[in-house]
N, C-alpha and C. Protein backbone atom coordinates (compact mmCIF):
# COMPACT_ATOMS: atom_id res chain seq x y z
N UNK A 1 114.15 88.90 124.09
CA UNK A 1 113.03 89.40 123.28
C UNK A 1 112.46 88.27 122.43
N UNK A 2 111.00 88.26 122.16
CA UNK A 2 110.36 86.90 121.87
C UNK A 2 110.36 87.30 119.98
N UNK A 3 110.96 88.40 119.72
CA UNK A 3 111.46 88.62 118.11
C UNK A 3 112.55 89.73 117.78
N UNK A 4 112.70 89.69 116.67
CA UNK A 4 113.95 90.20 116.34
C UNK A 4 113.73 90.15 115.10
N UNK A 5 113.89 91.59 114.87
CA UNK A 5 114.01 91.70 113.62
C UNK A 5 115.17 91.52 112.36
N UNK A 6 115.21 91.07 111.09
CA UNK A 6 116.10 90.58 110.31
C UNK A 6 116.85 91.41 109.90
N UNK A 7 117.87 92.17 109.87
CA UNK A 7 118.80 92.72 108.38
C UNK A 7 119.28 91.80 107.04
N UNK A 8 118.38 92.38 106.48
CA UNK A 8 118.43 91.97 105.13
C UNK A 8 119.61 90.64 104.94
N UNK A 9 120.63 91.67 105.26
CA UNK A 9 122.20 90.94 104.77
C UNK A 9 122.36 89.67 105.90
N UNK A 10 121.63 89.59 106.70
CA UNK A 10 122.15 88.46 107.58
C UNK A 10 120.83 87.08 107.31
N UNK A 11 119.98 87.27 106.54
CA UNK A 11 118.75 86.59 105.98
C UNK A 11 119.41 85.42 105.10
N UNK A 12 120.55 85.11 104.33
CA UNK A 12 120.85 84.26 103.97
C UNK A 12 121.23 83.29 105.08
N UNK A 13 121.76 83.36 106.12
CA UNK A 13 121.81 82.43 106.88
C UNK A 13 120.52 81.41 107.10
N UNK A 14 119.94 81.89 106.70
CA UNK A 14 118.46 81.12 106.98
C UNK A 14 117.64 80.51 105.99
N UNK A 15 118.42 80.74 104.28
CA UNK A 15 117.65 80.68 103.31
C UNK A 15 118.90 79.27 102.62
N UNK A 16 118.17 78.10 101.93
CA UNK A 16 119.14 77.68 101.01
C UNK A 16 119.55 78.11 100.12
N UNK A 17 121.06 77.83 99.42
CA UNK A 17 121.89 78.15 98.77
C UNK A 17 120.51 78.88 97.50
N UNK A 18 120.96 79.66 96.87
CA UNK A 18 120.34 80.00 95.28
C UNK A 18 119.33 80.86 95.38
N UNK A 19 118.72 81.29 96.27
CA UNK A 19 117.10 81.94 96.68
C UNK A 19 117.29 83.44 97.54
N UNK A 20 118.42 83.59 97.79
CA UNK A 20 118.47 85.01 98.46
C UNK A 20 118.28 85.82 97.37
N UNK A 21 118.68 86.12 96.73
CA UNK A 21 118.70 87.51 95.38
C UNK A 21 116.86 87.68 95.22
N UNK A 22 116.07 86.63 95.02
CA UNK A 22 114.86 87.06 94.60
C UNK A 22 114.27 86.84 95.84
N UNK A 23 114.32 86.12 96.74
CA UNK A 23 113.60 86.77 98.21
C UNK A 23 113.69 88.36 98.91
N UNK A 24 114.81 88.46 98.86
CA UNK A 24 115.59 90.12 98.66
C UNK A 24 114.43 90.92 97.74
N UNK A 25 114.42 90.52 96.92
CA UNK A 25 113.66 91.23 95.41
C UNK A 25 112.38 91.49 96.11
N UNK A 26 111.77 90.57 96.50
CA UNK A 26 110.03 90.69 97.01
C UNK A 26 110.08 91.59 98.10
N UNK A 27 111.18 91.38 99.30
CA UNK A 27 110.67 91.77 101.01
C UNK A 27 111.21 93.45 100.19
N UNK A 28 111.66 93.66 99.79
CA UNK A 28 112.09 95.18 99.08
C UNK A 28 111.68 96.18 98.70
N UNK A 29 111.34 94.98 97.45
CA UNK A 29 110.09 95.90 96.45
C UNK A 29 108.71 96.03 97.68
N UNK A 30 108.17 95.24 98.58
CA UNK A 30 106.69 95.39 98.88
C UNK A 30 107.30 96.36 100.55
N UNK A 31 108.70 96.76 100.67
CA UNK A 31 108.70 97.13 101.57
C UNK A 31 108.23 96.14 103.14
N UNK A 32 108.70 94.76 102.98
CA UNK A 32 108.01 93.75 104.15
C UNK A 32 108.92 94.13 105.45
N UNK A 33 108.42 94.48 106.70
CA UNK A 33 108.94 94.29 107.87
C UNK A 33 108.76 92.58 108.26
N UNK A 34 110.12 92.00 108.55
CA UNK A 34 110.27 90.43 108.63
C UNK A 34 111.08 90.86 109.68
N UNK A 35 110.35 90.21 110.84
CA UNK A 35 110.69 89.60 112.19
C UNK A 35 110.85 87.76 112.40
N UNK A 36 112.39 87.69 113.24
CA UNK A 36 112.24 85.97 112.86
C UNK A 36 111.96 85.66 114.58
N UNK A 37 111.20 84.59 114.79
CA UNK A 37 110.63 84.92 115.99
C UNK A 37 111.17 83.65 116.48
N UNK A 38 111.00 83.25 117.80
CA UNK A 38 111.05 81.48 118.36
C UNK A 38 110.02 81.12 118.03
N UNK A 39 110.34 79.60 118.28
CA UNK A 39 109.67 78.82 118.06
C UNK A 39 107.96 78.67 118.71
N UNK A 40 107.19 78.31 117.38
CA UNK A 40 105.42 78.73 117.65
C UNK A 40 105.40 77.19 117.29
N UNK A 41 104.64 76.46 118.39
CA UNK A 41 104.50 74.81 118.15
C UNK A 41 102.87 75.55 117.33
N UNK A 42 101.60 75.96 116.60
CA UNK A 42 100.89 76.23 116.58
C UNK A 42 100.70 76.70 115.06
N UNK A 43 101.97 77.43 114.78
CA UNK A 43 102.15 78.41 113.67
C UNK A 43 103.20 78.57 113.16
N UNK A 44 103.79 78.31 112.34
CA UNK A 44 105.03 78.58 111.41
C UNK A 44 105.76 79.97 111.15
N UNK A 45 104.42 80.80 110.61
CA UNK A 45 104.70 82.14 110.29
C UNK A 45 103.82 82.61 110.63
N UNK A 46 103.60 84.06 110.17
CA UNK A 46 102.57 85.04 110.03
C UNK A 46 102.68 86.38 109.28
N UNK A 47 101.53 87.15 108.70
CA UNK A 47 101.57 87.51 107.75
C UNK A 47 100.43 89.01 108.44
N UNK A 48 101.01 89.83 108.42
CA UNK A 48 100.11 91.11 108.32
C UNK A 48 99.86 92.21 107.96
N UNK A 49 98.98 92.70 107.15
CA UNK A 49 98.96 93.58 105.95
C UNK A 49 99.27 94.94 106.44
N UNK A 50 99.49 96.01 105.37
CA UNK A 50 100.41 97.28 105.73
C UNK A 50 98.92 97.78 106.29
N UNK A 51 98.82 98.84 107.18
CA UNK A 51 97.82 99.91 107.25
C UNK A 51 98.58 101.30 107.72
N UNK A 52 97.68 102.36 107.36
CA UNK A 52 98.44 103.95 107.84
C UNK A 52 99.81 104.00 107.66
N UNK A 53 100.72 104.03 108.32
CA UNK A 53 101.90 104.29 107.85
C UNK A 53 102.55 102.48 108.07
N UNK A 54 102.09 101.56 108.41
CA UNK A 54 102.38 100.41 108.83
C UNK A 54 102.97 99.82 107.73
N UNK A 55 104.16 98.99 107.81
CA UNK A 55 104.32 98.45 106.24
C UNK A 55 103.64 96.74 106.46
N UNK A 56 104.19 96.18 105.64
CA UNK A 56 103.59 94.26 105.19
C UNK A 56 104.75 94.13 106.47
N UNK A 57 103.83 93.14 107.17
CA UNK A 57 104.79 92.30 107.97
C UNK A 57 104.82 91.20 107.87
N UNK A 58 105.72 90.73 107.97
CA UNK A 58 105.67 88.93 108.05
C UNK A 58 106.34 88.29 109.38
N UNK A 59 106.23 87.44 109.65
CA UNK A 59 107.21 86.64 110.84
C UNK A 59 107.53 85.01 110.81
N UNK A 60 108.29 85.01 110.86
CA UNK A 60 109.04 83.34 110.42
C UNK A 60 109.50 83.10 112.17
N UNK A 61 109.18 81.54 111.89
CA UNK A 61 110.01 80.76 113.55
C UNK A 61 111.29 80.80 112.51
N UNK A 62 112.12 81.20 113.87
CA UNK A 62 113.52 81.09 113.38
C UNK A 62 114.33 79.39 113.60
N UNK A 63 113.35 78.80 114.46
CA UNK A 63 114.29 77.58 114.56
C UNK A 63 113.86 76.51 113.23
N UNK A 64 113.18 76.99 112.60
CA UNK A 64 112.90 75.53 111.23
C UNK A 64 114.73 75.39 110.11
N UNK A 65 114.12 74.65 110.02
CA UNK A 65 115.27 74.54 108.98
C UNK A 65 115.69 74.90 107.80
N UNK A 66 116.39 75.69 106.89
CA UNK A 66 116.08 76.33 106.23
C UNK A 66 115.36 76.18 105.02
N UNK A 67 114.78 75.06 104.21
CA UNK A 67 114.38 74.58 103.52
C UNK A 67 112.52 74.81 103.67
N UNK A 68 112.39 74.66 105.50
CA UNK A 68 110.76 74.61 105.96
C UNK A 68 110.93 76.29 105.99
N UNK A 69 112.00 77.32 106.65
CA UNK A 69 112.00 78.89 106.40
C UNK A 69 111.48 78.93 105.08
N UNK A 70 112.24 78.64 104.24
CA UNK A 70 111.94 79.57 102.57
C UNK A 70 110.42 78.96 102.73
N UNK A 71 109.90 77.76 102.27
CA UNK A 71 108.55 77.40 102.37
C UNK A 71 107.68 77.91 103.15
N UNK A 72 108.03 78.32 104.27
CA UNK A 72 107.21 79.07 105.23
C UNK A 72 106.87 80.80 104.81
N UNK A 73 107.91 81.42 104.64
CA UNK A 73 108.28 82.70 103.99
C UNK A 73 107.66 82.96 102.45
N UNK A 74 107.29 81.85 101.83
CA UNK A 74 106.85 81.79 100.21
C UNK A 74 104.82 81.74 100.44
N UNK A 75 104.68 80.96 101.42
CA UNK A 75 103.43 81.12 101.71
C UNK A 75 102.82 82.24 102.34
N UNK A 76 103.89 83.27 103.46
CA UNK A 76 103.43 84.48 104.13
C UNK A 76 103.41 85.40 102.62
N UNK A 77 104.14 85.45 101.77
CA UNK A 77 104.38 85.85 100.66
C UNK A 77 103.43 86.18 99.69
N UNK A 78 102.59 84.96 99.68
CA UNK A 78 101.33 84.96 98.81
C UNK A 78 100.23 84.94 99.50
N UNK A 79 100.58 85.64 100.99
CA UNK A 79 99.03 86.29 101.58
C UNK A 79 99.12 88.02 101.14
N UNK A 80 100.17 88.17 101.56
CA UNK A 80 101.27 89.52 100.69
C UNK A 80 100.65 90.12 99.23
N UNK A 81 100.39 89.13 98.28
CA UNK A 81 100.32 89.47 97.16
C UNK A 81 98.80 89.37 96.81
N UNK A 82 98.38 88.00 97.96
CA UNK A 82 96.78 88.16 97.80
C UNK A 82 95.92 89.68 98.11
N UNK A 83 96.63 89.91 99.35
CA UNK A 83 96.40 91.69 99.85
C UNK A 83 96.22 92.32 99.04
N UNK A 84 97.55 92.29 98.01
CA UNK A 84 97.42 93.56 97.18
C UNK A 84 96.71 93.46 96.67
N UNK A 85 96.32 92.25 95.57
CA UNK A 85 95.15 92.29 94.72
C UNK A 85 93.52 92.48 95.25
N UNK A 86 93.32 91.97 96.16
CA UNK A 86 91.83 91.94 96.25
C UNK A 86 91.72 92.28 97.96
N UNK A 87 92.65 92.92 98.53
CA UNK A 87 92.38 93.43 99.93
C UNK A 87 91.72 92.52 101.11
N UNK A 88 90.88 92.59 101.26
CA UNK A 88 90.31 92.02 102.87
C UNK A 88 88.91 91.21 101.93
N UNK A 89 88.54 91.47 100.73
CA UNK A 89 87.83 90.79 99.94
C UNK A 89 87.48 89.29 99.75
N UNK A 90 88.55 88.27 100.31
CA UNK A 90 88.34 86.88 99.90
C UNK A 90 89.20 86.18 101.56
N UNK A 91 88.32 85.27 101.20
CA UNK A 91 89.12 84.41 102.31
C UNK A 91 90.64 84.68 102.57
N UNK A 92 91.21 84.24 103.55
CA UNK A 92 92.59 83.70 103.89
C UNK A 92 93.35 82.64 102.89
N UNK A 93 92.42 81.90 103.04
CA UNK A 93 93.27 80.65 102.52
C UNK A 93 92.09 80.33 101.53
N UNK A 94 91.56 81.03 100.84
CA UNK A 94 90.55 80.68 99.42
C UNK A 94 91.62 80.55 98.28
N UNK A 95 90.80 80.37 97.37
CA UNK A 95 91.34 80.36 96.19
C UNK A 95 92.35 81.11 95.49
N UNK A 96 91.90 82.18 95.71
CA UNK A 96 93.04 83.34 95.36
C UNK A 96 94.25 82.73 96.32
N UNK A 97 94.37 82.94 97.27
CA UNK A 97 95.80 82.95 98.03
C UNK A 97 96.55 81.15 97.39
N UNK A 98 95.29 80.45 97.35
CA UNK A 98 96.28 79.09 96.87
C UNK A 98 96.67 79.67 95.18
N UNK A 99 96.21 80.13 94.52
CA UNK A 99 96.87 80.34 93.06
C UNK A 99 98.46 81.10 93.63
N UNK A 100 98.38 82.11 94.21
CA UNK A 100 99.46 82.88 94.47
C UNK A 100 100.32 82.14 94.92
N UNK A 101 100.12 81.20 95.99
CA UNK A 101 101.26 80.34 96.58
C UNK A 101 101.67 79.33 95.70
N UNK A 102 100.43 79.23 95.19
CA UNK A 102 101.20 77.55 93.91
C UNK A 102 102.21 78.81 92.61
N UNK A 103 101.61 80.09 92.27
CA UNK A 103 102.46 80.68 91.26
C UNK A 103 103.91 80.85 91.97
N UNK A 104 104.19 81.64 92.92
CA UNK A 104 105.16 81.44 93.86
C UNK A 104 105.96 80.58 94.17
N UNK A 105 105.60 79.01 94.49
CA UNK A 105 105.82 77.70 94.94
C UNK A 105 106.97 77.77 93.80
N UNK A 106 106.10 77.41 92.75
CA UNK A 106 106.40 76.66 91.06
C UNK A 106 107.51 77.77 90.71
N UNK A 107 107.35 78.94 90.75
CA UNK A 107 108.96 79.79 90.30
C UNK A 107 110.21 79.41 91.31
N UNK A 108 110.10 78.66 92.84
CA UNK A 108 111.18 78.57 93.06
C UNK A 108 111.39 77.11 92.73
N UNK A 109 110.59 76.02 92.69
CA UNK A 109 110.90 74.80 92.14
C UNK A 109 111.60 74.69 91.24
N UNK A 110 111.44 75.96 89.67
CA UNK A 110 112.52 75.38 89.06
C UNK A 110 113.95 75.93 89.29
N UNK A 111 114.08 76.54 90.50
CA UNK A 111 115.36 76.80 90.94
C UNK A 111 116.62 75.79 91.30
N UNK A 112 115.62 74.65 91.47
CA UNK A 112 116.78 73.36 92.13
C UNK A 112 116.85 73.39 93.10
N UNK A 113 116.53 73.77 93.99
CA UNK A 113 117.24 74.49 95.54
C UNK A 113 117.05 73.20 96.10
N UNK A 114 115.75 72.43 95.68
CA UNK A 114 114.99 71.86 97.23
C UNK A 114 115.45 70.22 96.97
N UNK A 115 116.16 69.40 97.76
CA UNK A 115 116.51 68.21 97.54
C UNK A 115 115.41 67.32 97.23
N UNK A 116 115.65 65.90 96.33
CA UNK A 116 114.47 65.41 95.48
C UNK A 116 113.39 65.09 96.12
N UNK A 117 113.51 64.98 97.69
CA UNK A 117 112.41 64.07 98.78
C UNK A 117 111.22 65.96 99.01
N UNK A 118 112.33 66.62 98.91
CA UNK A 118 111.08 68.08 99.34
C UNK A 118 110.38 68.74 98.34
N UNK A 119 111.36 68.24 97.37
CA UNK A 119 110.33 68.80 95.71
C UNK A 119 108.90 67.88 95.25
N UNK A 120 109.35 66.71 95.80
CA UNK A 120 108.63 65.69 95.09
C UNK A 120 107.47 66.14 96.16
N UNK A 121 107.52 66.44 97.20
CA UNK A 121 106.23 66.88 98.30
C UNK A 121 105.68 68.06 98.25
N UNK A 122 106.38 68.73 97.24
CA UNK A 122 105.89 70.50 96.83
C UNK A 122 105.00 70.07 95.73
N UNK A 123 105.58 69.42 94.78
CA UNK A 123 104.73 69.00 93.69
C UNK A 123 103.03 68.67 94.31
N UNK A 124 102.96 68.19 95.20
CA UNK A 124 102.06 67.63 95.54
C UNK A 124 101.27 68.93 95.82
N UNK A 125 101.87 69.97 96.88
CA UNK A 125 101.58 71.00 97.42
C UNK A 125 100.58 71.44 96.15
N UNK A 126 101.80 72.02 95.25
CA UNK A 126 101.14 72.67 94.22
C UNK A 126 99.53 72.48 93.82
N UNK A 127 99.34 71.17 93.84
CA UNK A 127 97.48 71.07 92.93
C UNK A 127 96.72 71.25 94.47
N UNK A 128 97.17 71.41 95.44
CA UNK A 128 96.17 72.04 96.53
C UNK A 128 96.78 72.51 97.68
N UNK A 129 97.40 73.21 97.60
CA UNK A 129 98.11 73.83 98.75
C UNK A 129 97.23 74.07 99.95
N UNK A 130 97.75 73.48 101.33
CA UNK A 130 97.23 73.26 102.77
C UNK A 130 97.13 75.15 103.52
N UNK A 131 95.82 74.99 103.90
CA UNK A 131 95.97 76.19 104.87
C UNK A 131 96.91 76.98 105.44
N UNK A 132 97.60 75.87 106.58
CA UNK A 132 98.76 76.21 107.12
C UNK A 132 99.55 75.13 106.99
N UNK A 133 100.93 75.05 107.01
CA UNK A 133 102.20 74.44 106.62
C UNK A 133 102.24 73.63 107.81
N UNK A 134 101.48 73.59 108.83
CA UNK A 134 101.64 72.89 110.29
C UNK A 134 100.59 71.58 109.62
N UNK A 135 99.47 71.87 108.74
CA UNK A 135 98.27 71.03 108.09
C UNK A 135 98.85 69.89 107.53
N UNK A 136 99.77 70.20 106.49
CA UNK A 136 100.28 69.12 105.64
C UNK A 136 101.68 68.36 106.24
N UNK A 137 100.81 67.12 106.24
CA UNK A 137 101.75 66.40 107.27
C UNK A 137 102.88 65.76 106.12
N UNK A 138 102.32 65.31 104.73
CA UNK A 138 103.10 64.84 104.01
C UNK A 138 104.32 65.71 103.86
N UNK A 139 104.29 67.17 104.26
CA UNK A 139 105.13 67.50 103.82
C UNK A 139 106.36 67.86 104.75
N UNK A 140 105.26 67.88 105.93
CA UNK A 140 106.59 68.15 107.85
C UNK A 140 107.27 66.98 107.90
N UNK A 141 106.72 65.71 107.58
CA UNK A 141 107.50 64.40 107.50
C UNK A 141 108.46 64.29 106.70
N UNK A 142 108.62 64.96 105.38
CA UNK A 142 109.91 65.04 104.76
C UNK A 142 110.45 66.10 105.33
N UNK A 143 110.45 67.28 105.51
CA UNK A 143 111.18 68.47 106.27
C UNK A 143 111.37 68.02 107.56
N UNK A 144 111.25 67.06 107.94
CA UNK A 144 111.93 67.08 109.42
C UNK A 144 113.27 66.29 109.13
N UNK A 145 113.66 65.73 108.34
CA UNK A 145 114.53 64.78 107.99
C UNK A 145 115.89 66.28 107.78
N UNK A 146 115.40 67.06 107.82
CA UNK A 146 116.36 68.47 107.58
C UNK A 146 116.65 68.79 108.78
N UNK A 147 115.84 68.52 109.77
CA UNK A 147 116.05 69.35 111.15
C UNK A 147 117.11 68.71 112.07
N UNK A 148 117.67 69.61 112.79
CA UNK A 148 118.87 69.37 113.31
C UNK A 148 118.25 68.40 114.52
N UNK A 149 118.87 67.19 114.77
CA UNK A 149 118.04 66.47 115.44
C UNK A 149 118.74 66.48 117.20
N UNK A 150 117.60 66.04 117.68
CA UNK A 150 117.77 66.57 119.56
C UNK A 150 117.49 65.22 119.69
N UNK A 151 118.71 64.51 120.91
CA UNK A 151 118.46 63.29 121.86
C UNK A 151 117.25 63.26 122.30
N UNK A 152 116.78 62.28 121.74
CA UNK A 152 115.30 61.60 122.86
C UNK A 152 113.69 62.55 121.71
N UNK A 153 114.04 63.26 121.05
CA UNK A 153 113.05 63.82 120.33
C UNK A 153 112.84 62.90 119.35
N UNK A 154 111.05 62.36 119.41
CA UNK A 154 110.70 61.85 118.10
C UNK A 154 109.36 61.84 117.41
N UNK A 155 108.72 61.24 116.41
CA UNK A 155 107.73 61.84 116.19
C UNK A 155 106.48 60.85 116.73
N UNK A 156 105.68 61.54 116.69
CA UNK A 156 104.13 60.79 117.55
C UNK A 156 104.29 59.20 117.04
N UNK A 157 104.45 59.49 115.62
CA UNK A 157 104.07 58.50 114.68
C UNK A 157 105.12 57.15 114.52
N UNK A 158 106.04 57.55 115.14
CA UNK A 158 107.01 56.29 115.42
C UNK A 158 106.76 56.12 116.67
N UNK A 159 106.47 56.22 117.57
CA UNK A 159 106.81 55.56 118.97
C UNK A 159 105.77 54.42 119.41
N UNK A 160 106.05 53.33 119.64
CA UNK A 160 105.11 52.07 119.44
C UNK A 160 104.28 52.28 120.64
N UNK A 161 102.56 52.11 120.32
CA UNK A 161 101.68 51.83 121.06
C UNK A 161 101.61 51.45 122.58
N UNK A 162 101.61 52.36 123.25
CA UNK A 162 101.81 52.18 124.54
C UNK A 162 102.46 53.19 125.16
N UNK A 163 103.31 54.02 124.67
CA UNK A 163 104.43 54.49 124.97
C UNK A 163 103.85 55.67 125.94
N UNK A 164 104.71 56.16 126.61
CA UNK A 164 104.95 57.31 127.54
C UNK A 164 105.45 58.47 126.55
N UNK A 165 105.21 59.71 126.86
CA UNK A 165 105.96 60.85 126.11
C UNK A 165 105.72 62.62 126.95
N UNK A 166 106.31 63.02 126.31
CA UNK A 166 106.50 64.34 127.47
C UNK A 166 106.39 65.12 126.39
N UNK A 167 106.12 66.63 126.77
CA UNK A 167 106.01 67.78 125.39
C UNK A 167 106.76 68.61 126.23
N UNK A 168 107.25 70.07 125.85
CA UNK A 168 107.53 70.87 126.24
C UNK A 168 106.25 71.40 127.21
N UNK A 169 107.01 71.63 128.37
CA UNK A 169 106.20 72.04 129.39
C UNK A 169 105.90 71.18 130.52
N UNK A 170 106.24 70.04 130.31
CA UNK A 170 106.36 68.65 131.32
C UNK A 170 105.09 67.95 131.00
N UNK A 171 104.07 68.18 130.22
CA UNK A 171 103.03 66.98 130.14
C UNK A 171 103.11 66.03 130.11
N UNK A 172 103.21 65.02 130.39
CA UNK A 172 103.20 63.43 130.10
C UNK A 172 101.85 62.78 129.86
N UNK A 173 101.83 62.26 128.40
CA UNK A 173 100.90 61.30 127.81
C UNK A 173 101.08 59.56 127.67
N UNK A 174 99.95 58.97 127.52
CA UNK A 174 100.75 57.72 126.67
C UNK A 174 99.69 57.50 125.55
N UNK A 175 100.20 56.96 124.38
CA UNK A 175 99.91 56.85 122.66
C UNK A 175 99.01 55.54 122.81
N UNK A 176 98.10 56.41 122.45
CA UNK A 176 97.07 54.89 122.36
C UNK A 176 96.61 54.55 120.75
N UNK A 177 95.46 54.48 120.21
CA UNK A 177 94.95 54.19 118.68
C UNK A 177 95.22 55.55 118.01
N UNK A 178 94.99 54.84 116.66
CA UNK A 178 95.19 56.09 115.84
C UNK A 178 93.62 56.47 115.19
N UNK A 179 93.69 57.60 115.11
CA UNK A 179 91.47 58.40 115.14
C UNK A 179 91.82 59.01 113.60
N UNK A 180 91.44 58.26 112.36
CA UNK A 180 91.66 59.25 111.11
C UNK A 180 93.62 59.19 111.08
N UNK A 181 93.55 60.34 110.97
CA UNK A 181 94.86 60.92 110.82
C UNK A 181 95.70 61.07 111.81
N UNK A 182 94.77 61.73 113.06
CA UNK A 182 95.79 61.72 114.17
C UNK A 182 96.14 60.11 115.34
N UNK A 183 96.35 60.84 116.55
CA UNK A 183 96.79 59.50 117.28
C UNK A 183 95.77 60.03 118.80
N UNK A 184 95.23 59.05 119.13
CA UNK A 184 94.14 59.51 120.20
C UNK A 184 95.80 59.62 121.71
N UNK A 185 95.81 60.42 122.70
CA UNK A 185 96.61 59.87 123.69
C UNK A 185 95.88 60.52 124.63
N UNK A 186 96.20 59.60 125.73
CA UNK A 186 96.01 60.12 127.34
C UNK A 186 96.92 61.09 127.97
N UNK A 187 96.52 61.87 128.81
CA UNK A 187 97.19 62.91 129.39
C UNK A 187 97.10 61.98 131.36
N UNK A 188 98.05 61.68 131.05
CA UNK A 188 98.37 60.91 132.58
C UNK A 188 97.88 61.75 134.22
N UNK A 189 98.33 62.53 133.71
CA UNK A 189 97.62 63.72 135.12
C UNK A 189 96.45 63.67 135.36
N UNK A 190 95.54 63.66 134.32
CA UNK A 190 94.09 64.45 134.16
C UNK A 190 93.49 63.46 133.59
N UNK A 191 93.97 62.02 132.64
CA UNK A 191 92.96 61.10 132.20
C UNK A 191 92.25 61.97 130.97
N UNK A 192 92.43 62.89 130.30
CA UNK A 192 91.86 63.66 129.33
C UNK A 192 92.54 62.94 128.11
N UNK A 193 91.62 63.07 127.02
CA UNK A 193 92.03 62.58 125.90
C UNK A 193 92.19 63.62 125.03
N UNK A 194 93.39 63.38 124.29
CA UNK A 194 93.79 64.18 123.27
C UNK A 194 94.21 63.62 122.00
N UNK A 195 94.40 64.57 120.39
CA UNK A 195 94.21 63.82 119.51
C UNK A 195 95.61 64.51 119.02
N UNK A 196 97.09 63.84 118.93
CA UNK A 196 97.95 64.29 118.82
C UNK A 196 98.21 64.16 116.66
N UNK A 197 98.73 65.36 116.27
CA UNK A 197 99.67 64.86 115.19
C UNK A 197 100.48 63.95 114.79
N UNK A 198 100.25 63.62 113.72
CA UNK A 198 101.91 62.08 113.70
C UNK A 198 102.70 62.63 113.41
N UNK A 199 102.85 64.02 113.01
CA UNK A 199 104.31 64.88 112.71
C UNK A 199 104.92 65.45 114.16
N UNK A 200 104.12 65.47 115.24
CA UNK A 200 104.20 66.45 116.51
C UNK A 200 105.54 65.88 117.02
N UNK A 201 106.40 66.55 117.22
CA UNK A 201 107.41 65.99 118.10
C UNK A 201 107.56 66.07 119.49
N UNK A 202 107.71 64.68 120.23
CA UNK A 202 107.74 64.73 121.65
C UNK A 202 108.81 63.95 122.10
N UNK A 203 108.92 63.69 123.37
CA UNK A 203 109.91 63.21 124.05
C UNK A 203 109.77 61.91 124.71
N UNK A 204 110.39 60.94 123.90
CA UNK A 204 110.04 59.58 124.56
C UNK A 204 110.35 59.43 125.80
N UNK A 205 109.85 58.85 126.67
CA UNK A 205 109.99 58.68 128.41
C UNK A 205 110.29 56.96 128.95
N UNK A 206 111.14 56.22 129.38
CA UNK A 206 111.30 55.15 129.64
C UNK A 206 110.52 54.72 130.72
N UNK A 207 109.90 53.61 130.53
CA UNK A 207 108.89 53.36 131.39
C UNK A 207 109.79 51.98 131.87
């Protein structure tokens, strides 16, 4: 099954030390159906409001690490709370929803939870919090340093100019200039150009 839903009591496995009691507190009180799903290269979470008898749903990738979970879960959170207040009324990701996520953010910061390299990148979060958590690269580049790491997986942004690389699914590219922010690469099959993430993780290929 491509989700599965959480029992409460087995949700700490997924949360760092100190943060279960008041995550508990929110999915409770608002009544949230939280499904933890596989892995979405696209999307982190998702967030969808109660209707008719429907309650708040949320959905977390279950493979992040738990540090990018709670962060991921704190932002579905304050689409949650944006709902309540002003309904279908304001953007997604306007203003309202960034106050909620930075009020949100900032109550678990002073918890301690988050080691000094992920706080110091929340801080940042805080004075403008990113659309989606896939957006802010400053901050997947310190959270990956959490992730349980896989032979031969690395990120766009290290692999030197030239290189060969594979994604899930068998594509093979090679890394050419970097366009702005991202990294321009070729798709070897097709000669198509694509504009990869420097956070994206792929699979180096020996040439």
């Amino acid at each position: 099954m491509p989700k599965q839903e959480a029992p409460l009591h087995q949700l700490k496995a997924y949360l760092p030390e100190g943060c279960f009691d008041e995550v508990a507190h929110y999915l409770l009180h608002y009544k949230v159906h939280l499904t933890i799903t596989r892995e979405r290269k696209t999307v982190l979470g998702d967030y969808r409001n109660s209707y008719a008898d429907k309650n708040h749903r949320i959905s977390v990738n279950g493979n992040l690490n738990k540090y990018a979970f709670l962060i991921t879960l704190l932002h579905e959170l304050a689409h949650l709370f944006t709902y309540e207040r002003h309904g279908h009324r304001v953007q997604a990701h306007g203003q309202e929803w960034k106050n909620e996520y930075s009020k949100i953010l900032a109550q678990f910061l002073l918890k301690k939870i988050f080691p000094p390299d992920i706080y110091k990148a929340l801080l940042k979060t805080l004075q403008n919090p990113a659309a989606s958590s896939c957006a802010d690269t400053t901050l997947l580049r310190v959270l990956h340093h959490y992730d349980e790491k896989e032979d031969g997986i690395s990120l766009v942004e290290t692999l030197p100019p030239g290189s060969l690389f594979s994604i899930k699914g068998g594509r093979v590219f090679k890394k050419m200039e970097q366009v702005r922010k991202r990294f321009k690469c070729v798709e070897i099959a097709t000669g198509k150009i694509y504009l990869f993430s420097p956070v994206y993780e792929v699979e180096m290929l020996k040439q």
